[in-house]
Protein backbone atom coordinates (compact mmCIF):
# COMPACT_ATOMS: atom_id res chain seq x y z
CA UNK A 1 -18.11 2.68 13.73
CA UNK A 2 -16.86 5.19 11.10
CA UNK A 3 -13.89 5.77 12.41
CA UNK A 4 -13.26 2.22 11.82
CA UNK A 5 -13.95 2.10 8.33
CA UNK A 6 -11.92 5.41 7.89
CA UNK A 7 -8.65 3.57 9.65
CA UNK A 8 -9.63 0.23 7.78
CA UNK A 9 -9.69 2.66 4.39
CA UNK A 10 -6.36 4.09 5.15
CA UNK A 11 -4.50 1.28 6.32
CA UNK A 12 -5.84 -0.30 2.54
CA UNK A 13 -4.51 2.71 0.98
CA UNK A 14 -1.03 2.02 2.71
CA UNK A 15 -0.65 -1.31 1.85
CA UNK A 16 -1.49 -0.54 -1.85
CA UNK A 17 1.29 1.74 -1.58
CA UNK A 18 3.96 -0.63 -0.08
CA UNK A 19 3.24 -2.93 -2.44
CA UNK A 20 3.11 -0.45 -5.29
CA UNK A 21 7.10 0.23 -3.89
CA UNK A 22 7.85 -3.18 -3.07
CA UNK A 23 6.80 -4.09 -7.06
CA UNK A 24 8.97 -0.85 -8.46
CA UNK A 25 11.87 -2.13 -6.09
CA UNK A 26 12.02 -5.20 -7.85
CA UNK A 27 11.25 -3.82 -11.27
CA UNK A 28 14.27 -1.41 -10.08
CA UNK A 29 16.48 -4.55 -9.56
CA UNK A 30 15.37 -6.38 -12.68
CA UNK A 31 16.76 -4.13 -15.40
């Protein structure tokens, strides 16, 4: 059960980041 939530907190954490890139990518391409 913990281990869940620890791989459901860190696949969270990962997405953030992705779309965190994904966002400066386009932010990149916009200027």
């Amino acid at each position: 059960m913990c281990k869940i939530k620890h791989l459901r907190r860190i696949m969270i954490t990962k997405h953030e980041e992705t779309q965190k890139s994904r966002r400066k990518l386009k932010g990149d391409l916009q200027y």
